[in-house]
Protein backbone atom coordinates (compact mmCIF):
# COMPACT_ATOMS: atom_id res chain seq x y z
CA UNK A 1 92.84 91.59 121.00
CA UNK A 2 92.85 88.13 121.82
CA UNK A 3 96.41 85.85 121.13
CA UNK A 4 94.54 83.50 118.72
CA UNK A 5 93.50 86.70 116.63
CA UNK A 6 97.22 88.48 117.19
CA UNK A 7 98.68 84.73 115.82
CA UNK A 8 95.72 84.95 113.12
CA UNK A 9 96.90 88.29 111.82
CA UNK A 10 100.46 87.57 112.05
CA UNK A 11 100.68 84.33 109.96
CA UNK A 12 97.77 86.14 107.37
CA UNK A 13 100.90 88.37 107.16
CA UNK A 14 102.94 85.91 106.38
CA UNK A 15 101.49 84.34 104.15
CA UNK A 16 100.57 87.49 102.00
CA UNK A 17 104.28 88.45 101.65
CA UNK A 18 104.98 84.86 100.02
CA UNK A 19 102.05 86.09 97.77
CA UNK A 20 104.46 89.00 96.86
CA UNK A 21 106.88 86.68 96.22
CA UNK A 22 105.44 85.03 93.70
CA UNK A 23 103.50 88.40 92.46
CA UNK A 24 107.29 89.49 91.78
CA UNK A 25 108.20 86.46 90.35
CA UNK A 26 106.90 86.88 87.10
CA UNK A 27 109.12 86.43 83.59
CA UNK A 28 108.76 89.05 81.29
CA UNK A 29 111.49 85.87 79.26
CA UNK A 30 108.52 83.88 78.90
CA UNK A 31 106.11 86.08 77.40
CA UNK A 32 105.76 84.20 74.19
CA UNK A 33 105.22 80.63 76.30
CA UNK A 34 101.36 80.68 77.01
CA UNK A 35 101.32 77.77 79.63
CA UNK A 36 103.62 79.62 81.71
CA UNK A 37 101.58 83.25 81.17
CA UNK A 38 98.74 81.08 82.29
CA UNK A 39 100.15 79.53 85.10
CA UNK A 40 101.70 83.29 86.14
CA UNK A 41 98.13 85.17 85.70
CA UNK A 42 96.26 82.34 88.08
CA UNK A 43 98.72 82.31 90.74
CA UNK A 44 100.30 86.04 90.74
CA UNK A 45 97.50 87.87 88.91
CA UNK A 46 94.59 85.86 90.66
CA UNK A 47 95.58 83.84 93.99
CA UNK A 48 98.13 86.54 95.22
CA UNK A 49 96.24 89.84 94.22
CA UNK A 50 94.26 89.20 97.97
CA UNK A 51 98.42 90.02 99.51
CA UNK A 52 98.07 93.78 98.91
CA UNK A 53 94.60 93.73 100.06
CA UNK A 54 95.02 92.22 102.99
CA UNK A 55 98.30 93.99 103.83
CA UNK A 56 95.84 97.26 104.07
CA UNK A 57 92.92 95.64 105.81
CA UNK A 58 95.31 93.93 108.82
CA UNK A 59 97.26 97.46 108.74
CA UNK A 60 93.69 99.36 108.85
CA UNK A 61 92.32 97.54 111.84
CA UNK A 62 95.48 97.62 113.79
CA UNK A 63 95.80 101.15 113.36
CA UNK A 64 91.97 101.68 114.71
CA UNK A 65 91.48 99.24 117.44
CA UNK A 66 92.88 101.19 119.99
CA UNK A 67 91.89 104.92 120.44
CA UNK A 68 91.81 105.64 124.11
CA UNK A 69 92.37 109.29 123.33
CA UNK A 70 90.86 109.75 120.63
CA UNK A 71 92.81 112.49 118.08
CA UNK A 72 95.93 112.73 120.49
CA UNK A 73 95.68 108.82 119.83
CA UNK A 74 95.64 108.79 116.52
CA UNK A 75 98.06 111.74 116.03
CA UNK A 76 100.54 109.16 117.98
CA UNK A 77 100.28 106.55 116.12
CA UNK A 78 101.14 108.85 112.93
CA UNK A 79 104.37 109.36 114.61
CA UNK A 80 104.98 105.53 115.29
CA UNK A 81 104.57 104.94 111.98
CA UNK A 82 107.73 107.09 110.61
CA UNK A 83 109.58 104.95 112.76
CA UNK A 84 108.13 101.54 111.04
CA UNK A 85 107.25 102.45 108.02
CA UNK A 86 109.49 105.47 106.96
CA UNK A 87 112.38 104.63 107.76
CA UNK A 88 112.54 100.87 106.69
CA UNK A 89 111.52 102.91 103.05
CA UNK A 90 115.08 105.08 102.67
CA UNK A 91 116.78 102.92 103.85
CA UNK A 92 115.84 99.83 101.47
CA UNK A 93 115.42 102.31 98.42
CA UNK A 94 118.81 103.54 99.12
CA UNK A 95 120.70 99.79 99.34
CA UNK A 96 118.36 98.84 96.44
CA UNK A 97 119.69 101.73 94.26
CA UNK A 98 123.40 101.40 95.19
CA UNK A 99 122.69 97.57 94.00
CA UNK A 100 121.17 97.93 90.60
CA UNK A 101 124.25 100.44 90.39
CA UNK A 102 126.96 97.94 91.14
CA UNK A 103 124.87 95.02 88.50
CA UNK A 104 124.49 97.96 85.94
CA UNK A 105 128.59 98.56 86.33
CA UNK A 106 129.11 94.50 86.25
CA UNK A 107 126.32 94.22 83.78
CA UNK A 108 128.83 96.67 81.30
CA UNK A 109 132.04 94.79 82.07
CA UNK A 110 130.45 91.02 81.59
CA UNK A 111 128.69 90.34 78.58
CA UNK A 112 127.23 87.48 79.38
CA UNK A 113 125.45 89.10 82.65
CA UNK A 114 124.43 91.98 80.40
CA UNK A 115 121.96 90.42 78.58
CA UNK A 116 119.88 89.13 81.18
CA UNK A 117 119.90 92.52 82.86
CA UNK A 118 116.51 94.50 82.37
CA UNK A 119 116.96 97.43 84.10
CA UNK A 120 120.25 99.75 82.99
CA UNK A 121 120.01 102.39 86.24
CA UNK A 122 122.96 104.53 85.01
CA UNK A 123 121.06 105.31 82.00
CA UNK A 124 118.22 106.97 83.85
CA UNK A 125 120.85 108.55 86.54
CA UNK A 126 122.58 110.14 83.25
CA UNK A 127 119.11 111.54 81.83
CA UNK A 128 117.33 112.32 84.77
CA UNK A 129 120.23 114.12 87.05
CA UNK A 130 119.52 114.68 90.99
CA UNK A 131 116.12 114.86 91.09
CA UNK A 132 115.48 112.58 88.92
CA UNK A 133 117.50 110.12 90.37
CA UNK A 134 115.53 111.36 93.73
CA UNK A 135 112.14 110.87 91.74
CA UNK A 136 113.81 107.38 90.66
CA UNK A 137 115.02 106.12 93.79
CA UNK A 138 111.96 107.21 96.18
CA UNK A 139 108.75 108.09 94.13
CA UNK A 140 107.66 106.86 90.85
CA UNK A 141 107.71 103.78 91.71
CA UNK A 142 110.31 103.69 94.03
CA UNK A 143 113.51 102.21 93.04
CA UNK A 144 112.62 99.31 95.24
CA UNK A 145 109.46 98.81 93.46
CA UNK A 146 107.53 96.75 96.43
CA UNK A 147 107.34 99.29 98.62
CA UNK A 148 104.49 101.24 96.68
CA UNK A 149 102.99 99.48 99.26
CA UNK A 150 104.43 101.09 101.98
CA UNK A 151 104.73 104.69 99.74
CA UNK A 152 100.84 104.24 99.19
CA UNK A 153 100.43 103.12 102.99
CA UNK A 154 102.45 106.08 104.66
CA UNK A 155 100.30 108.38 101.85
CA UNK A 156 96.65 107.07 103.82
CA UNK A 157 98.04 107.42 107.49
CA UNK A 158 98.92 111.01 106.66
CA UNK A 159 95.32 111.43 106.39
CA UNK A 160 94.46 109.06 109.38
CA UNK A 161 92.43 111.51 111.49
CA UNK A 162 89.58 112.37 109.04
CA UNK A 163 89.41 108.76 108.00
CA UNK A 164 88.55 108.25 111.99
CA UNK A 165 86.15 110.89 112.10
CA UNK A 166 84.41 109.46 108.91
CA UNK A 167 84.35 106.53 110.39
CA UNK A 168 83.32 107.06 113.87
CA UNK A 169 80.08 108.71 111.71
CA UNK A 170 79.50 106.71 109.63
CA UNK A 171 79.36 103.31 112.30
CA UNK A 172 76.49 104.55 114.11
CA UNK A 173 73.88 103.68 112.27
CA UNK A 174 72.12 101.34 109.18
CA UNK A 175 72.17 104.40 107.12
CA UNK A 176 75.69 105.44 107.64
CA UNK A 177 76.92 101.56 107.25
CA UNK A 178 75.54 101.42 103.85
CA UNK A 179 76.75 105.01 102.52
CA UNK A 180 80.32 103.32 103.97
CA UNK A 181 79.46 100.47 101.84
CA UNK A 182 78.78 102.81 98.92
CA UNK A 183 82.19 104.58 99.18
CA UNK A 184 84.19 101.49 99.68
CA UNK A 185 82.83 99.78 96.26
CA UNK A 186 83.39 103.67 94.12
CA UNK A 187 87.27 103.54 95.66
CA UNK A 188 87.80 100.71 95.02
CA UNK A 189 86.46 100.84 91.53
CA UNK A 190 88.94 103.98 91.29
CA UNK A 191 92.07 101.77 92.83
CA UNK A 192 91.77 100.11 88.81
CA UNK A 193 93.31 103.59 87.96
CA UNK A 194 95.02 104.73 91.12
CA UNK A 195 97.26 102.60 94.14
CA UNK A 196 95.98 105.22 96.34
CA UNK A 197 92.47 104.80 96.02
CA UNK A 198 93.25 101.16 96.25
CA UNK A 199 95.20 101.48 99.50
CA UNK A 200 91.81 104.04 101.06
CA UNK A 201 89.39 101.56 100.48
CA UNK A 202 91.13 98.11 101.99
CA UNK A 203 92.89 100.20 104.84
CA UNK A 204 89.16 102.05 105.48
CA UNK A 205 87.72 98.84 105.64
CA UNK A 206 90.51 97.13 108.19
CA UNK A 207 89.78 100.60 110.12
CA UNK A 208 85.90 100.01 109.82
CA UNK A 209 86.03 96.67 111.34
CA UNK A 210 87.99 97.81 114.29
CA UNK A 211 85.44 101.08 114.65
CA UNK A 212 82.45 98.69 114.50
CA UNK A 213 84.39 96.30 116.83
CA UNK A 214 82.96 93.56 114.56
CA UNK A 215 83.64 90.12 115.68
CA UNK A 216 85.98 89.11 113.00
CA UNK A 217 86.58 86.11 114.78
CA UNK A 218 83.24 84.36 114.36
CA UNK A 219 84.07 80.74 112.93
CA UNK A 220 81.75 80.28 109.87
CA UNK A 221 80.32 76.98 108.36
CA UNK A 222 82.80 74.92 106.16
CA UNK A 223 80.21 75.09 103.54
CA UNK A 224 80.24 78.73 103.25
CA UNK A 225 84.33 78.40 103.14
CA UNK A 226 83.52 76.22 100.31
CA UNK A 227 81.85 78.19 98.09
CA UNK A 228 83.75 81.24 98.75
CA UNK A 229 86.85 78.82 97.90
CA UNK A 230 84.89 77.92 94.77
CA UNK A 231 83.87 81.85 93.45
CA UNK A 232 87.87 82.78 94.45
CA UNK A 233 88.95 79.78 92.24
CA UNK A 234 86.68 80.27 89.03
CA UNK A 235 87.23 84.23 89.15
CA UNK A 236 91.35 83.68 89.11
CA UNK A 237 90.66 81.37 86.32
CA UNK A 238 88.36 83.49 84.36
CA UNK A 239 91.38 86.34 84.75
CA UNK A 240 93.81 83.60 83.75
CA UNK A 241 92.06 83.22 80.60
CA UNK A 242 91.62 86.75 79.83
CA UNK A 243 87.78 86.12 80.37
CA UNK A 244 87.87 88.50 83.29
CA UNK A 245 87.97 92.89 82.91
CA UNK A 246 91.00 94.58 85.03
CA UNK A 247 88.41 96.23 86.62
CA UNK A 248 86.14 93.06 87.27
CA UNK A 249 89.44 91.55 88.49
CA UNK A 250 90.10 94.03 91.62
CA UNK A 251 86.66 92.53 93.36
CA UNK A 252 88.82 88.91 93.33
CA UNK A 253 90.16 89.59 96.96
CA UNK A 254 86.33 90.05 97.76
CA UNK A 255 86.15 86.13 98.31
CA UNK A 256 89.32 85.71 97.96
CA UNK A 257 90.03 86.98 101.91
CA UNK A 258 87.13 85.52 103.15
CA UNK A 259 88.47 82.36 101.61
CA UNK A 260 91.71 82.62 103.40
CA UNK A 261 90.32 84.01 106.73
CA UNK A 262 88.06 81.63 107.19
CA UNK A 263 90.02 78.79 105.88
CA UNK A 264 93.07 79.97 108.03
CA UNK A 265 90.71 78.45 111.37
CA UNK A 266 90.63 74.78 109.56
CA UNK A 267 94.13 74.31 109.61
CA UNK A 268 94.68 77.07 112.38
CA UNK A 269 95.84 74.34 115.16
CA UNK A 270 98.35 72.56 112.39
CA UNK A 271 100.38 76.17 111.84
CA UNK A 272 100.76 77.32 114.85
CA UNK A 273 101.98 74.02 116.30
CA UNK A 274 104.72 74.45 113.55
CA UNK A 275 108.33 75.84 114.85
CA UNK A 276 108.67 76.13 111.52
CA UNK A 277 106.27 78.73 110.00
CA UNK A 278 106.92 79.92 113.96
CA UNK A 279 110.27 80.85 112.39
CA UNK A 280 109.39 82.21 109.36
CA UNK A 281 106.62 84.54 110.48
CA UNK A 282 109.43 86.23 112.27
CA UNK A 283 111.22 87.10 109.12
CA UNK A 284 108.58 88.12 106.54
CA UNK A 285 109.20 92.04 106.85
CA UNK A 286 112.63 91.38 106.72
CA UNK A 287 111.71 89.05 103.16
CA UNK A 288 109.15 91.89 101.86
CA UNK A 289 112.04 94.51 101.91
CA UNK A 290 114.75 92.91 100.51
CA UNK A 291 113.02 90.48 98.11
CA UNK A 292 113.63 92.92 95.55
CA UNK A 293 116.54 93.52 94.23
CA UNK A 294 117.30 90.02 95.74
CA UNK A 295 114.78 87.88 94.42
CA UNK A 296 116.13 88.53 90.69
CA UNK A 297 119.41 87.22 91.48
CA UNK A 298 117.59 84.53 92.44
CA UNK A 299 114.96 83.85 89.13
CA UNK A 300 117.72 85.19 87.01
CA UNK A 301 120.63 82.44 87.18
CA UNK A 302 118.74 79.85 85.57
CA UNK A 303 118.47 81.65 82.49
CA UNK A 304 121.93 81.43 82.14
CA UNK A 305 121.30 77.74 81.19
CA UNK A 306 118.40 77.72 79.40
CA UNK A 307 114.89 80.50 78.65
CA UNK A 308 112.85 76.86 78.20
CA UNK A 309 109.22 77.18 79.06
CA UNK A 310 109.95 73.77 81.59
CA UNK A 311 112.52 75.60 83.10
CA UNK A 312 111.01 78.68 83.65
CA UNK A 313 107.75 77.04 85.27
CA UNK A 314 109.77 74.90 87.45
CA UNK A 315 111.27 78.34 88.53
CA UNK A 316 108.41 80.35 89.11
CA UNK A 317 107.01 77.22 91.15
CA UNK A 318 109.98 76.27 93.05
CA UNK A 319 112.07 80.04 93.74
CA UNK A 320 109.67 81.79 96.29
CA UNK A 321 109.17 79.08 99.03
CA UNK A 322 113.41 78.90 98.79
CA UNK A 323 114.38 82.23 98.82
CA UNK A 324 111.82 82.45 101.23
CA UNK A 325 113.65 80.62 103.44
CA UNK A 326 117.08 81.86 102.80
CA UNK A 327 116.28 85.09 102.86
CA UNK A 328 114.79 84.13 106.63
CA UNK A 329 117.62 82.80 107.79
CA UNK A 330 119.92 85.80 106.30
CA UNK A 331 117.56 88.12 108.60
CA UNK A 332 118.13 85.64 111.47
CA UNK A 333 122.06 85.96 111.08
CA UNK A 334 121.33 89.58 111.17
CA UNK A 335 119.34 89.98 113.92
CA UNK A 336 121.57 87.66 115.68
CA UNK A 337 124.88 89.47 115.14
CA UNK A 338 123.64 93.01 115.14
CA UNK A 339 119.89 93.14 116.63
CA UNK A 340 119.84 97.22 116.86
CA UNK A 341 120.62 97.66 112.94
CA UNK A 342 117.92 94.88 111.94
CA UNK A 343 115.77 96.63 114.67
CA UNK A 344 116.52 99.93 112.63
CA UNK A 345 116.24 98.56 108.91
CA UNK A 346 112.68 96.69 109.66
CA UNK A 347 111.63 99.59 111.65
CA UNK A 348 111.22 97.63 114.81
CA UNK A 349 109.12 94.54 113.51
């Protein structure tokens, strides 16, 4: 893999976890305001549904590109990931659920934090006992609700080695590149109902690339960036509006990635000259775990001053690129004063 694709990949990352930023950022306070549902459905239902997406592709082709030894390979990097993937999971979940625990216990004392407070976690530890608080704090989803991500991630690896074999089939010819074809669209037709079918058919493709060893760094016409820009705008629009099905609504990232692949190269030279998205690429697994419970501190205070639709848009605008930055620079002071426990919590990244 070549630096300027390593770069590529790594900003693409970054830039997808602000798209869980704002993805998370929606108000369920301003349900009844319908420019602000309109302005949340084009930017966190439309724009930012290409994050998870491309989260699985750019996980799927790293996982594939390198198989020297074929099975003992791939059995290897299983065990990597428990290290960056299963670990970073307990450990946020756990932190996460002794946090809604100390808000739920100030939450009961203040009155005036109370009713802002949507989730009551010591009503569900009551009801549910220990395994229900288990199922609470590391399943369904789990209590740190971003990381179905990661849950539905560490869920395909597991089954890693027949994806490889599939894939290693199905690459070597016309006929098998079109039955791949054929399963991608069904799964991910079947993601509209499950996150795991979802997370097969985005991390099989990544893995499919890498297999084929497709030159995914071709530079395309600007034209053909255009009208993929175009088709990614209208469609985000259309779902916006409510014009567009949920399950018309998952093919979005379809030219929605090419749209920011593609249109990454244009400004490629102007971001990577930049010390300071240099900076913040450094950060954003550090962001995607701990931007929830943290990021509803953060959209929360203002509603202690007013639930106004102005205010609330002006929040949902103006929130993620700040706490995106804070939150950076928390993970810097981290990593500064104690590297081997941020090593530890982001599992090495």
């Amino acid at each position: 893999m070549t630096s300027a694709l390593s770069n590529k990949l790594r900003y693409l990352s970054s830039f997808a976890i602000v798209q869980v930023v704002y993805i998370h950022m929606y108000y369920i306070e301003g349900i009844k305001y319908s420019a602000l549902n309109i302005l949340e459905k084009f930017i966190g239902g439309g724009i930012c549904s290409t994050a998870v997406p491309l989260f699985y592709i750019i996980s799927g082709f790293l996982f594939f590109l390198k198989v020297p030894n074929g099975m003992m390979s791939i059995m290897d990097k299983i065990r990597k990931r428990c290290r960056t993937l299963l670990v970073p999971y307990i450990i946020a979940n756990i932190l996460t659920f002794i946090f809604y625990v100390a808000l739920n216990l100030v939450a009961l004392r203040f009155s005036s934090v109370d009713h802002v407070v949507n989730f009551k976690v010591l009503d569900t530890v009551s009801q549910g006992g220990f395994w229900g608080t288990m199922a609470l704090v590391f399943i369904n989803p789990p209590i740190a609700f971003q990381l179905w991500f990661v849950r539905d991630l560490m869920v395909v690896v597991i089954f890693s080695p027949v994806i490889w074999i599939m894939l290693n089939v199905l690459s070597k010819n016309r006929v098998g590149r079109i039955v791949f074809l054929l399963i991608f669209l069904i799964s991910l037709i079947l993601g509209c109902h499950s996150g795991y079918f979802q997370a097969l058919s985005w991390f099989v493709a990544g893995g499919f690339l890498a297999v084929m060893k497709f030159d995914i760094e071709k530079v395309v016409p600007n034209f053909l960036v255009l009208i993929c820009s175009i088709c990614y705008l209208v469609l985000c629009m259309a779902y916006a509006m409510s014009s567009l099905s949920e399950i018309n609504s998952l093919f979005i990232p379809l030219t929605g990635i090419p749209t920011i692949w593609w249109g990454y190269d244009i400004i490629a030279v102007k971001i990577e000259n930049s010390r300071l998205f240099n900076w913040l690429a450094s950060y954003t697994f550090f962001i995607f775990l701990v931007h929830e419970p943290m990021l509803n501190i953060f959209k929360k205070i203002p509603l202690l001053i007013s639930k106004s639709e102005p205010m609330l848009i002006s929040c949902y605008l103006l929130i993620p690129p700040l706490f995106c930055f804070i939150t950076a620079w928390a993970g810097s002071q981290l990593k500064q004063r104690s590297p081997k426990l941020y090593n530890i919590y982001t599992g090495g990244r």
